[in-house]
PDB file of N, CA and C in Angstrom:
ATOM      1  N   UNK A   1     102.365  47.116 -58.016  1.00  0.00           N
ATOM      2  CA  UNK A   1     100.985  47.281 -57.620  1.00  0.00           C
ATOM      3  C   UNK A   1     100.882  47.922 -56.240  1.00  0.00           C
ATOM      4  N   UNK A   2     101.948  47.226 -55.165  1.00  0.00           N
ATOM      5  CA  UNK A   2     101.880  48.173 -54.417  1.00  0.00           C
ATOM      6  C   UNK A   2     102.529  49.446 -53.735  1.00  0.00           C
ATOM      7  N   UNK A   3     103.363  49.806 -54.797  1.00  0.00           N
ATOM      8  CA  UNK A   3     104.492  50.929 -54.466  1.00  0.00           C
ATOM      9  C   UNK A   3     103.107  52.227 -54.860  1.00  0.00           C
ATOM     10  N   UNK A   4     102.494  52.309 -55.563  1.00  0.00           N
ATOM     11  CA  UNK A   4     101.332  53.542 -55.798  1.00  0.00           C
ATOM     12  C   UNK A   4     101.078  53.743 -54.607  1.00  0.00           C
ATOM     13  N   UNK A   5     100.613  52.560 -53.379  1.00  0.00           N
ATOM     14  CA  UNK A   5      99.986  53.001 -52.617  1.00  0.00           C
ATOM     15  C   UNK A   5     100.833  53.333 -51.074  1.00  0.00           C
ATOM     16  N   UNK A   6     102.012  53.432 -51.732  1.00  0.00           N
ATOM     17  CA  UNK A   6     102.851  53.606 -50.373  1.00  0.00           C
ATOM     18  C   UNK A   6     103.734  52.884 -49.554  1.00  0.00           C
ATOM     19  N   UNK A   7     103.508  51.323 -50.288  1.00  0.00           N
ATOM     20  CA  UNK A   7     104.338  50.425 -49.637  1.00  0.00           C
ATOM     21  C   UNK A   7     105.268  49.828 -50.589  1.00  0.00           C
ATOM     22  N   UNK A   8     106.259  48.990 -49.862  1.00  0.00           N
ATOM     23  CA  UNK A   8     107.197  48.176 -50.520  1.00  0.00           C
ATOM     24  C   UNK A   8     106.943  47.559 -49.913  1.00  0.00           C
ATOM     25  N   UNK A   9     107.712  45.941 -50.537  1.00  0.00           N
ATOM     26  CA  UNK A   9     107.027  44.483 -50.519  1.00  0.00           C
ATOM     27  C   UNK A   9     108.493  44.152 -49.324  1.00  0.00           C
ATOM     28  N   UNK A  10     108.378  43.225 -48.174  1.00  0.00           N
ATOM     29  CA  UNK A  10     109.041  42.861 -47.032  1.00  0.00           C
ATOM     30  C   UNK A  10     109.425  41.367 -47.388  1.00  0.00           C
ATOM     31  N   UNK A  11     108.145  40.937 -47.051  1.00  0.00           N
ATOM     32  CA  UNK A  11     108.364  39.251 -47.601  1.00  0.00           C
ATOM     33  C   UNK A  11     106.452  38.688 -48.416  1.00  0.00           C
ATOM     34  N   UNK A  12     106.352  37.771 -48.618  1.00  0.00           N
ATOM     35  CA  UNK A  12     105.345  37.224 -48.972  1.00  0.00           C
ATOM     36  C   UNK A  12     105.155  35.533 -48.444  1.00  0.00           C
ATOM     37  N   UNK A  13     103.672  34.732 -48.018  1.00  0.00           N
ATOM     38  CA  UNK A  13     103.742  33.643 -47.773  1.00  0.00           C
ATOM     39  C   UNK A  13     102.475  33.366 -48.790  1.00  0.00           C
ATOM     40  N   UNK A  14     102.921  32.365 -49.416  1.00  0.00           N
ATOM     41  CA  UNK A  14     101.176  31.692 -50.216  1.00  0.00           C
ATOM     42  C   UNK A  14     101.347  30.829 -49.730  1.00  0.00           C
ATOM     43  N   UNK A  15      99.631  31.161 -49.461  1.00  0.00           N
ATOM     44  CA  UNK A  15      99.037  30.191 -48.397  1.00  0.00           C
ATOM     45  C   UNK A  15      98.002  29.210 -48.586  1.00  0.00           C
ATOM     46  N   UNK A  16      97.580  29.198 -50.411  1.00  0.00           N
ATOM     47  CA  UNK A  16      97.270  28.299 -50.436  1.00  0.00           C
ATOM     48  C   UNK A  16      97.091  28.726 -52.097  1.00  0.00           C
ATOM     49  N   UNK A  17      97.053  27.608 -52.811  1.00  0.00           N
ATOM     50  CA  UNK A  17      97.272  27.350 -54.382  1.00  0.00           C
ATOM     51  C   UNK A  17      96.987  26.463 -54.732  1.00  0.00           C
ATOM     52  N   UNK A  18      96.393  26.424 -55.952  1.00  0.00           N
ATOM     53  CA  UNK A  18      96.531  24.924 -57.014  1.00  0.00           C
ATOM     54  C   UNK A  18      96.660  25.837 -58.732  1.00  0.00           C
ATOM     55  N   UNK A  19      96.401  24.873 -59.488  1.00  0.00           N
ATOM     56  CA  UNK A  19      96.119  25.231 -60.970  1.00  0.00           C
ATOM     57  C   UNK A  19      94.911  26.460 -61.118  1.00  0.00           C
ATOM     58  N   UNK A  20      94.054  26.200 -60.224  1.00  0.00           N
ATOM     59  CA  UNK A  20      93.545  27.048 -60.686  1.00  0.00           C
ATOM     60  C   UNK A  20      92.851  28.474 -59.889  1.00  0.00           C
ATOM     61  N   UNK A  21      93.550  28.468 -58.945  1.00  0.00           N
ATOM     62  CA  UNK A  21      93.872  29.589 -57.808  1.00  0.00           C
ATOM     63  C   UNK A  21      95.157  29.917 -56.981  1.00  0.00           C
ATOM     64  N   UNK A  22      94.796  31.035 -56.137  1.00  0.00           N
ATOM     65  CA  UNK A  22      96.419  31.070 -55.815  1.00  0.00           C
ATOM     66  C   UNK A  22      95.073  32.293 -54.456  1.00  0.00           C
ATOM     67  N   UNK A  23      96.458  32.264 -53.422  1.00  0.00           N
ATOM     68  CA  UNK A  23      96.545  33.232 -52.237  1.00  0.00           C
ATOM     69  C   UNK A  23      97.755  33.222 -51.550  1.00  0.00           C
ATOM     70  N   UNK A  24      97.672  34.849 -51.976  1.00  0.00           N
ATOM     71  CA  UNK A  24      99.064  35.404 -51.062  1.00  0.00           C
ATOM     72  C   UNK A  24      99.185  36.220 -50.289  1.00  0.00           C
ATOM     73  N   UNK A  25      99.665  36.124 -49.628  1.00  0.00           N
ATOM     74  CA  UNK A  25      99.730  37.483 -48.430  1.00  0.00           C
ATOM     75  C   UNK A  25     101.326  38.210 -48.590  1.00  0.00           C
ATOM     76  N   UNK A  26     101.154  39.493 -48.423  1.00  0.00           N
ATOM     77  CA  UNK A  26     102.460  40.075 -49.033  1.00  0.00           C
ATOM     78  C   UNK A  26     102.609  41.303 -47.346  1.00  0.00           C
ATOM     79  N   UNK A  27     103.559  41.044 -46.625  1.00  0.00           N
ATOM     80  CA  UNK A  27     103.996  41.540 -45.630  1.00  0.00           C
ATOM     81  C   UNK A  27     104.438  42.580 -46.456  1.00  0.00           C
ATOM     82  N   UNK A  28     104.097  43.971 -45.877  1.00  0.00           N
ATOM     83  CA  UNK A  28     104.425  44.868 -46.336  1.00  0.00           C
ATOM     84  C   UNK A  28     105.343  46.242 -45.779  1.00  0.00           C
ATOM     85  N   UNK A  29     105.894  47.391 -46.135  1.00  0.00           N
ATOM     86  CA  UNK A  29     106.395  48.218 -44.795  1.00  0.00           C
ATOM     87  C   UNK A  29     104.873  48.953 -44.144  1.00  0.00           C
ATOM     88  N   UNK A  30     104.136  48.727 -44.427  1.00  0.00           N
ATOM     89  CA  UNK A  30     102.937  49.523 -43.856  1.00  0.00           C
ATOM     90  C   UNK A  30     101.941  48.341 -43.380  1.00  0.00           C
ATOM     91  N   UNK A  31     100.801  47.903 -43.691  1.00  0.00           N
ATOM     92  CA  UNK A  31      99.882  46.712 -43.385  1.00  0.00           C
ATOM     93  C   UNK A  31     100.217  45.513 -44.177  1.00  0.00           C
ATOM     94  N   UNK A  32     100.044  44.248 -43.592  1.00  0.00           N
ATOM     95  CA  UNK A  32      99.827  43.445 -44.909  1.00  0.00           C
ATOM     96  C   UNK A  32      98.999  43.137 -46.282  1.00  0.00           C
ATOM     97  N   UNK A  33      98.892  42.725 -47.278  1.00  0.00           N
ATOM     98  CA  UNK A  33      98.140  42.760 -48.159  1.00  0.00           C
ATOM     99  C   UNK A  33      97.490  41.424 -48.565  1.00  0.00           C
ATOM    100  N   UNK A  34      96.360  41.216 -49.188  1.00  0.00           N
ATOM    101  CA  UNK A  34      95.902  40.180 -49.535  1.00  0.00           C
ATOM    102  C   UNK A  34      95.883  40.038 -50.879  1.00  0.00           C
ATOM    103  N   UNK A  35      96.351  38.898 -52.053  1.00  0.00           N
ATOM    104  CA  UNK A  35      96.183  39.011 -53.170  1.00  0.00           C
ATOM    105  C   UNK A  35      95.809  38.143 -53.619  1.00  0.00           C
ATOM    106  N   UNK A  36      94.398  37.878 -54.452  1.00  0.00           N
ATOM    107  CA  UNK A  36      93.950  35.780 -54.565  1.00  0.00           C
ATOM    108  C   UNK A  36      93.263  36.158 -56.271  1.00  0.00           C
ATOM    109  N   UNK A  37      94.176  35.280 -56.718  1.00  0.00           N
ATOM    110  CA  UNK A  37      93.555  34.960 -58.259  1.00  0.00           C
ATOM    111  C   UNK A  37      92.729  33.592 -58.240  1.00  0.00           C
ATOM    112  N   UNK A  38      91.720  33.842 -59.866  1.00  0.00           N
ATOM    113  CA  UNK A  38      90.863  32.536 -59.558  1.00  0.00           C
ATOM    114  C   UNK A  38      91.033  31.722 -61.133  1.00  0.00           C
ATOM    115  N   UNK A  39      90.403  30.884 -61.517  1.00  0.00           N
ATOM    116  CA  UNK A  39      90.341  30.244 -62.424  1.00  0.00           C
ATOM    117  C   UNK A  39      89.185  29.746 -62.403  1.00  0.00           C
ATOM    118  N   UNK A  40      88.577  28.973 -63.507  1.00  0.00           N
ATOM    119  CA  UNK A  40      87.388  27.773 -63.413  1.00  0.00           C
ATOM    120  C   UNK A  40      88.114  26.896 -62.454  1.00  0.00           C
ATOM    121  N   UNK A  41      87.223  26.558 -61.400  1.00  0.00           N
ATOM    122  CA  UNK A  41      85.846  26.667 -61.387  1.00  0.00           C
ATOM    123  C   UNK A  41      85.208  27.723 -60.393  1.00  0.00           C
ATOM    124  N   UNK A  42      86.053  28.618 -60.165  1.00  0.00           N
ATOM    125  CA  UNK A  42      86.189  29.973 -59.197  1.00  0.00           C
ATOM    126  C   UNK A  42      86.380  30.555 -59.725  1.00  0.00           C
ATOM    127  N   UNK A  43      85.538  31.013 -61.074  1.00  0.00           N
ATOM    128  CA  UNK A  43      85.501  32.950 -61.738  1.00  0.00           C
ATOM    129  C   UNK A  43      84.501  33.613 -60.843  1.00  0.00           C
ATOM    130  N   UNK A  44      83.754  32.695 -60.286  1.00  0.00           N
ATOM    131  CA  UNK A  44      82.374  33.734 -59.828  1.00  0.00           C
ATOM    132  C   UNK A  44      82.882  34.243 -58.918  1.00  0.00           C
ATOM    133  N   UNK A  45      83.751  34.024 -58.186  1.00  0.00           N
ATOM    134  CA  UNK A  45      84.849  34.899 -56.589  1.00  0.00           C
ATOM    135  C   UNK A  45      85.033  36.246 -56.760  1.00  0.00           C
ATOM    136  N   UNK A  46      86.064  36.341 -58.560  1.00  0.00           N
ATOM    137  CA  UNK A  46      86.164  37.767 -59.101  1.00  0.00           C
ATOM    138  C   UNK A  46      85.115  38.773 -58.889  1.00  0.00           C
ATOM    139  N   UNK A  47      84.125  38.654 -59.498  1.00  0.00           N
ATOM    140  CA  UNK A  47      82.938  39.691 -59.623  1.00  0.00           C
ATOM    141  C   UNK A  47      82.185  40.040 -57.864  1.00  0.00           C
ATOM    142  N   UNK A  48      82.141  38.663 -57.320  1.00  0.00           N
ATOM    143  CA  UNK A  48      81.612  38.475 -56.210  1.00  0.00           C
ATOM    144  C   UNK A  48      82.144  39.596 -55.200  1.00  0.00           C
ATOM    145  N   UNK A  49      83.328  39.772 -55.069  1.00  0.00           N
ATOM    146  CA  UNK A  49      84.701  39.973 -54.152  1.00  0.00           C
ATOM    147  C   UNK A  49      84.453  41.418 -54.301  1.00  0.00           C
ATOM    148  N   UNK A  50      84.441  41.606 -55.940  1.00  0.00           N
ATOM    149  CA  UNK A  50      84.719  43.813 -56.404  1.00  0.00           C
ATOM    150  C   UNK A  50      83.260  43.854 -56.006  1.00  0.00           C
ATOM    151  N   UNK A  51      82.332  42.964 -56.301  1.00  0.00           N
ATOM    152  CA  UNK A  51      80.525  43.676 -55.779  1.00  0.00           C
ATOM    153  C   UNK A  51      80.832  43.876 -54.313  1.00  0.00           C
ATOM    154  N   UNK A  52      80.933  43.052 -53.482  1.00  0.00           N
ATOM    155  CA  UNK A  52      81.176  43.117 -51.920  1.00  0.00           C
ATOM    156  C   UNK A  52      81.559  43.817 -51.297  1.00  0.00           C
ATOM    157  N   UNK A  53      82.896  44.075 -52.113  1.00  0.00           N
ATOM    158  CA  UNK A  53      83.865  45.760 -51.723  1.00  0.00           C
ATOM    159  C   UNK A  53      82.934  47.102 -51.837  1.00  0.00           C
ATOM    160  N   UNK A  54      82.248  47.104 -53.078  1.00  0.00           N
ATOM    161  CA  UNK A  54      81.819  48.427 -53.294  1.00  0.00           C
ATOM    162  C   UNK A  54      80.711  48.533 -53.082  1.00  0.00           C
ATOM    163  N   UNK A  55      79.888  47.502 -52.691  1.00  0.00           N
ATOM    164  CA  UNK A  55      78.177  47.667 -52.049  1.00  0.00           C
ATOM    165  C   UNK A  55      78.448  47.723 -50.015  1.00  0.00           C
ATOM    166  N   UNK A  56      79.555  46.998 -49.839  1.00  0.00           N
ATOM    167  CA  UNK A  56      79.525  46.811 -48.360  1.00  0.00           C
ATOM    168  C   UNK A  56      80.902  47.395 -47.887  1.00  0.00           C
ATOM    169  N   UNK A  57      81.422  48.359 -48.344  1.00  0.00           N
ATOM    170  CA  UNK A  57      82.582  48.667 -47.930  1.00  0.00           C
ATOM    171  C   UNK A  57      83.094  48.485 -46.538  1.00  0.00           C
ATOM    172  N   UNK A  58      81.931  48.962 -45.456  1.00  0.00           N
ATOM    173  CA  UNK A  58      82.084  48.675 -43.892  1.00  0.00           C
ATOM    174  C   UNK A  58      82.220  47.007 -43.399  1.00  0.00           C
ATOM    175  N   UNK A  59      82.014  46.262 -44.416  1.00  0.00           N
ATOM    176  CA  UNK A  59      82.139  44.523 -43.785  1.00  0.00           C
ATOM    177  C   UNK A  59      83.201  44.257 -44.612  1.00  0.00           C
ATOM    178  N   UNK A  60      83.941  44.964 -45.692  1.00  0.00           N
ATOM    179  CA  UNK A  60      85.019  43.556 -45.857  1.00  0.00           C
ATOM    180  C   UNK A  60      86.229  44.540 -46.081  1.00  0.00           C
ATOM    181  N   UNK A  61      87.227  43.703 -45.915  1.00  0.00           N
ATOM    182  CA  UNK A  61      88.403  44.818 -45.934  1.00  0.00           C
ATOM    183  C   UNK A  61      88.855  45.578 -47.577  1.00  0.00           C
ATOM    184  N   UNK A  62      89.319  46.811 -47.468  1.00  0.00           N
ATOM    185  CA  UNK A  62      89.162  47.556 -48.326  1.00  0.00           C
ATOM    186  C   UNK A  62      90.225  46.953 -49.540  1.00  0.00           C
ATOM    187  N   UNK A  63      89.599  47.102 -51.021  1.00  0.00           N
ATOM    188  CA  UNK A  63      89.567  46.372 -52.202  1.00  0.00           C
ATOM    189  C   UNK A  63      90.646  47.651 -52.804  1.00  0.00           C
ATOM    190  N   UNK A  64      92.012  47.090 -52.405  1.00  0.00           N
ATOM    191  CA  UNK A  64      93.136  48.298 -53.400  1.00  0.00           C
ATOM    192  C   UNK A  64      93.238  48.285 -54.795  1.00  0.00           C
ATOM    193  N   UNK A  65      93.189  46.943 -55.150  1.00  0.00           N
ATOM    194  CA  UNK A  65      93.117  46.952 -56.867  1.00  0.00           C
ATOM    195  C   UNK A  65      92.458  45.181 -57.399  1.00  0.00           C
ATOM    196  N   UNK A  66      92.097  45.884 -58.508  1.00  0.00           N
ATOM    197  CA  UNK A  66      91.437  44.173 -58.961  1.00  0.00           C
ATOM    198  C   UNK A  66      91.874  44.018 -60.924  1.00  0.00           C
ATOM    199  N   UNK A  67      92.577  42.943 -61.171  1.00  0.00           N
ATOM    200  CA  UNK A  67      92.310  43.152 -62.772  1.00  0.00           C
ATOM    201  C   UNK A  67      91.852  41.862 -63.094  1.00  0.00           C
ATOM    202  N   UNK A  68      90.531  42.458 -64.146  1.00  0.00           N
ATOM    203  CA  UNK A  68      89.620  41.415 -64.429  1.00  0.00           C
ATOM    204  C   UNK A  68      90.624  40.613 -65.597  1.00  0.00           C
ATOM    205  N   UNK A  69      91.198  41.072 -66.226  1.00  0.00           N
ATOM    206  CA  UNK A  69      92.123  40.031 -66.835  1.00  0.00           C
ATOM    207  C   UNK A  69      92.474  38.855 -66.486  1.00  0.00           C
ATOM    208  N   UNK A  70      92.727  38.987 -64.883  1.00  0.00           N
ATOM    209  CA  UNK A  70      93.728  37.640 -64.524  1.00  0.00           C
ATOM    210  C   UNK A  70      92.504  37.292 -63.372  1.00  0.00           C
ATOM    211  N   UNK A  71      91.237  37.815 -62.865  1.00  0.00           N
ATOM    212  CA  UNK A  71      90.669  37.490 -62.218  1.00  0.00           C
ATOM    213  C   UNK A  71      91.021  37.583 -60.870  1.00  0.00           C
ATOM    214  N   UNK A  72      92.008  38.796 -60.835  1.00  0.00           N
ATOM    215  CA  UNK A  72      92.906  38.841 -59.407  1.00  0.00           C
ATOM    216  C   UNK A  72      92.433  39.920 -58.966  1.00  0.00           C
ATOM    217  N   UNK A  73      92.512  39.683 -57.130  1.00  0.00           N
ATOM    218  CA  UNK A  73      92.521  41.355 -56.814  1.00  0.00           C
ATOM    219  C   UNK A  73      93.175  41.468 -55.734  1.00  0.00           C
ATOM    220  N   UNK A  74      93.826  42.245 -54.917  1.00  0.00           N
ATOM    221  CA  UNK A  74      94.664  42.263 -53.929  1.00  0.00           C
ATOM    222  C   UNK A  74      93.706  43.598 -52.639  1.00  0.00           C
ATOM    223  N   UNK A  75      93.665  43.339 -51.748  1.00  0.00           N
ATOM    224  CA  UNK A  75      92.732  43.802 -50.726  1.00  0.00           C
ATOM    225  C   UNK A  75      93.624  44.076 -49.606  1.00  0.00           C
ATOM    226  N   UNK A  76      93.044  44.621 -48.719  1.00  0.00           N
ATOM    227  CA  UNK A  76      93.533  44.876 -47.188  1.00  0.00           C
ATOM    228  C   UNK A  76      93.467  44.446 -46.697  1.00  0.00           C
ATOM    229  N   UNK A  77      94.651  44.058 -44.851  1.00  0.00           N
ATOM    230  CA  UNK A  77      93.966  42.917 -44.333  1.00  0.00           C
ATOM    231  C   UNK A  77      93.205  43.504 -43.413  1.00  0.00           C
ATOM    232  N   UNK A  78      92.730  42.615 -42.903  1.00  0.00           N
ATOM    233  CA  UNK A  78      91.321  42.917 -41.865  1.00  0.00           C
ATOM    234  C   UNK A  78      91.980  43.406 -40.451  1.00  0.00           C
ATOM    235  N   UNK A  79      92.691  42.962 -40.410  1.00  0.00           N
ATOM    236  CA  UNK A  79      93.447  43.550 -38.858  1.00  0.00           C
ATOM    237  C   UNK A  79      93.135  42.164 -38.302  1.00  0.00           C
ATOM    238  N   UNK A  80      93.974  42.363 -37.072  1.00  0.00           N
ATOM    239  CA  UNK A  80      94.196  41.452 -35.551  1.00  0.00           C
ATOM    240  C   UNK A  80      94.401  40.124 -36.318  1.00  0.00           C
ATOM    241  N   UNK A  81      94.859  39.031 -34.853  1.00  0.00           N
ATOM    242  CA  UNK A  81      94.766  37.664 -35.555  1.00  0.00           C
ATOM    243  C   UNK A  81      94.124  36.860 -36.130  1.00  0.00           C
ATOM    244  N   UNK A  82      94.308  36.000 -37.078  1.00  0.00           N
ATOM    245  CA  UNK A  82      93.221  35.070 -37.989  1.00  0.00           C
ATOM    246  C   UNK A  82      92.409  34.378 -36.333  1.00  0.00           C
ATOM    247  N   UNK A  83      91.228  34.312 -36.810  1.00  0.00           N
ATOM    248  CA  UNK A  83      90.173  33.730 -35.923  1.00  0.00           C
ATOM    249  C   UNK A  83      90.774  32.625 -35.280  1.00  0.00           C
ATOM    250  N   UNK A  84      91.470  31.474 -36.285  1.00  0.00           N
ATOM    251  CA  UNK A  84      92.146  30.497 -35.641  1.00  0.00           C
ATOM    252  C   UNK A  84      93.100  30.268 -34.540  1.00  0.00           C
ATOM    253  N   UNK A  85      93.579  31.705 -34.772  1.00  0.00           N
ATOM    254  CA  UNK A  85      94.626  31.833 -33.853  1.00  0.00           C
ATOM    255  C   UNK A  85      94.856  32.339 -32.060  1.00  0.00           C
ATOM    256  N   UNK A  86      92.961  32.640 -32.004  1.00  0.00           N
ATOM    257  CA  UNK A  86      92.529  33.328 -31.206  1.00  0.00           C
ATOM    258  C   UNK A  86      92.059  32.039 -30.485  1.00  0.00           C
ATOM    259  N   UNK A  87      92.047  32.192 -28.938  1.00  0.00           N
ATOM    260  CA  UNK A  87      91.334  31.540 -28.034  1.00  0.00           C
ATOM    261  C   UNK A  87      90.116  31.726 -27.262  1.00  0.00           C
ATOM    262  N   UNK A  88      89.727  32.797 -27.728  1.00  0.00           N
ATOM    263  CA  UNK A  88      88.419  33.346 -26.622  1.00  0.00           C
ATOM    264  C   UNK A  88      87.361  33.378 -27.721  1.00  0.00           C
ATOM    265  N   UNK A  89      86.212  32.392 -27.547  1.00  0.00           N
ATOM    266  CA  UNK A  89      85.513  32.100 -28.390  1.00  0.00           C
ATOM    267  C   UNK A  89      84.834  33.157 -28.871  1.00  0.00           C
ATOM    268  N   UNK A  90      84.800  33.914 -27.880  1.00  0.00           N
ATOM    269  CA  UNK A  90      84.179  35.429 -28.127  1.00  0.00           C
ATOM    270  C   UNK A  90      84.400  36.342 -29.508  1.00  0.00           C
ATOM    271  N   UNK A  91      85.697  36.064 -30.087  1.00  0.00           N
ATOM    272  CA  UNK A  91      86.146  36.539 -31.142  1.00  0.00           C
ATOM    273  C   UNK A  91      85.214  36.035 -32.306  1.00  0.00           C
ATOM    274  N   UNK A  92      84.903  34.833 -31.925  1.00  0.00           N
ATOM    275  CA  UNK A  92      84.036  34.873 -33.233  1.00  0.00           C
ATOM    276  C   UNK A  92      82.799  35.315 -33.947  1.00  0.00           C
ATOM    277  N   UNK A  93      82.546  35.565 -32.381  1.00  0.00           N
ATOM    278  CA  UNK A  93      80.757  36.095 -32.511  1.00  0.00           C
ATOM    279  C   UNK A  93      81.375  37.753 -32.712  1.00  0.00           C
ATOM    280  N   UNK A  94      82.500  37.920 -32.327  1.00  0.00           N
ATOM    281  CA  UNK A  94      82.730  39.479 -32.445  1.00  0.00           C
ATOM    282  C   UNK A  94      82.804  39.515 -34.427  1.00  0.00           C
ATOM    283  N   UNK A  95      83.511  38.855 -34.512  1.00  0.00           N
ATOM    284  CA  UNK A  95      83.694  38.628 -36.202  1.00  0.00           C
ATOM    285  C   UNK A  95      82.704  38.956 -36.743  1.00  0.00           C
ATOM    286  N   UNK A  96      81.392  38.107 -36.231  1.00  0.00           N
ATOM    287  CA  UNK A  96      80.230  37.916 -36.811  1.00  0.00           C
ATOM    288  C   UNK A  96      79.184  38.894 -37.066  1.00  0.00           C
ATOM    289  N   UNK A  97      78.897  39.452 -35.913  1.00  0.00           N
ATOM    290  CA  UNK A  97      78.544  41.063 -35.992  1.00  0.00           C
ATOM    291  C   UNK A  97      79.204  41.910 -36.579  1.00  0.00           C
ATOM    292  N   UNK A  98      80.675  42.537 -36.749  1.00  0.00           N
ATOM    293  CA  UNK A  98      80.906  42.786 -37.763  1.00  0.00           C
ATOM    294  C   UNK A  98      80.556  42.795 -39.326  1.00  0.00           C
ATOM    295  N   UNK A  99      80.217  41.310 -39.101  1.00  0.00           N
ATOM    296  CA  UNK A  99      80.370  41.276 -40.798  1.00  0.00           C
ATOM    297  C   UNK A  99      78.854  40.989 -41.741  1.00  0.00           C
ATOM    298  N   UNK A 100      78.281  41.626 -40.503  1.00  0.00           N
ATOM    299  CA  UNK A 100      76.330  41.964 -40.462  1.00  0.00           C
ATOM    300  C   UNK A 100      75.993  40.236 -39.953  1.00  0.00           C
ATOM    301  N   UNK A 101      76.475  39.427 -40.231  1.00  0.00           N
ATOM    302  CA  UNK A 101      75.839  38.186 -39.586  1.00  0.00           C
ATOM    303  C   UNK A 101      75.843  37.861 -38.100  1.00  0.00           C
ATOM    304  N   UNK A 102      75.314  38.781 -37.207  1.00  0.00           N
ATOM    305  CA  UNK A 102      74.924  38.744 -36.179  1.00  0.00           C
ATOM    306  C   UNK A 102      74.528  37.200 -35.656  1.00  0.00           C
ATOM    307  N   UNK A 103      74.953  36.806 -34.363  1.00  0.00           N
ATOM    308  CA  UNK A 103      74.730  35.864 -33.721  1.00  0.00           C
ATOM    309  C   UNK A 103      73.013  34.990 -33.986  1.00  0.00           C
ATOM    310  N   UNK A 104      72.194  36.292 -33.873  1.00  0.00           N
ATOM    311  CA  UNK A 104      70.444  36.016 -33.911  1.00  0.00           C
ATOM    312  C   UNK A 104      70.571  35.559 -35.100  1.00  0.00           C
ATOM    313  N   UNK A 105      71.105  36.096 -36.153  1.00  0.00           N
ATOM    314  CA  UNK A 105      70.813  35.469 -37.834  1.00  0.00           C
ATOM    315  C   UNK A 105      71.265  34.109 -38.096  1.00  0.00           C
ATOM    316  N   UNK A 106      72.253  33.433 -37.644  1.00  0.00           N
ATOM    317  CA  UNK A 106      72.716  32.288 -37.434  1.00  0.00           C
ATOM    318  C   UNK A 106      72.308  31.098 -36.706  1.00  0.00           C
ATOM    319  N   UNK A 107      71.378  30.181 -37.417  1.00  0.00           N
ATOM    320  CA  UNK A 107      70.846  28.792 -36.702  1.00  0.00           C
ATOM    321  C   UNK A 107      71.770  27.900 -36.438  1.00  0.00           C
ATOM    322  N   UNK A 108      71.986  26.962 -35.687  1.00  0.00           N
ATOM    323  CA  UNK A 108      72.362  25.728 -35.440  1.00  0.00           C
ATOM    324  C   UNK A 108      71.255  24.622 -36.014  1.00  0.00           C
ATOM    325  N   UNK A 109      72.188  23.723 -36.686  1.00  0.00           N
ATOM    326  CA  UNK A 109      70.960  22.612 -37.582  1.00  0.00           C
ATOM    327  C   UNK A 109      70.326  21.781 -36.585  1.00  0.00           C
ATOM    328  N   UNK A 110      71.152  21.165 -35.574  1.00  0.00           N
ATOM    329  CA  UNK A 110      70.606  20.744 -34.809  1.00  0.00           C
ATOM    330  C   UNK A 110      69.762  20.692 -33.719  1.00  0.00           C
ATOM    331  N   UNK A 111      69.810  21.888 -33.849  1.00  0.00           N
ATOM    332  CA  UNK A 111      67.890  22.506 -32.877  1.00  0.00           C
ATOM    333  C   UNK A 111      66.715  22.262 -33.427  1.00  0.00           C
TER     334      UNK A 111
END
């Protein structure tokens, strides 16, 4: 799946799974890759995930292949470190704008 697009596979970590999902990340010689299959009670992810890609291409990282067979699709990663990994709170509101949910669009319940 991903030799078409130029890469060979380095290593892989799944990072999280059960029966009826799976996520993997596949270190690659070029970027890393994202690949997450679903099952009941997560089919609606599938459709959700390929609409998202191809209505919002600029907010989510780019959608390399998807087969509705297995409900899988493998994507690009977003770049820089996972949010978690970051210390400057700033990153998140940077995230956020990015990903059209701007700081103003976002309430706190407790106000």
């Amino acid at each position: 799946m991903i030799r078409p697009l130029g890469m060979e596979l380095k290593d892989f970590h799944q990072l999280n799974g059960a029966k009826t999902f799976s996520l993997l990340r596949f270190d690659t010689t070029k970027q890393p890759v994202w690949f997450k299959a679903v099952g009941k009670p997560n089919l609606h992810e599938f459709p959700i995930t390929v609409a998202l890609a191809k209505l919002f291409p600029e907010y989510v990282p780019s959608l390399l292949a998807a087969r509705p067979d297995c409900h899988g699709w493998l994507m690009a990663d977003a770049g820089g470190p996972p949010l978690r990994e970051v210390e400057d709170a700033s990153a998140w509101k940077d995230a956020a704008d990015r990903t059209g949910w701007s700081s103003d669009r976002i309430h706190r319940r407790d106000k």
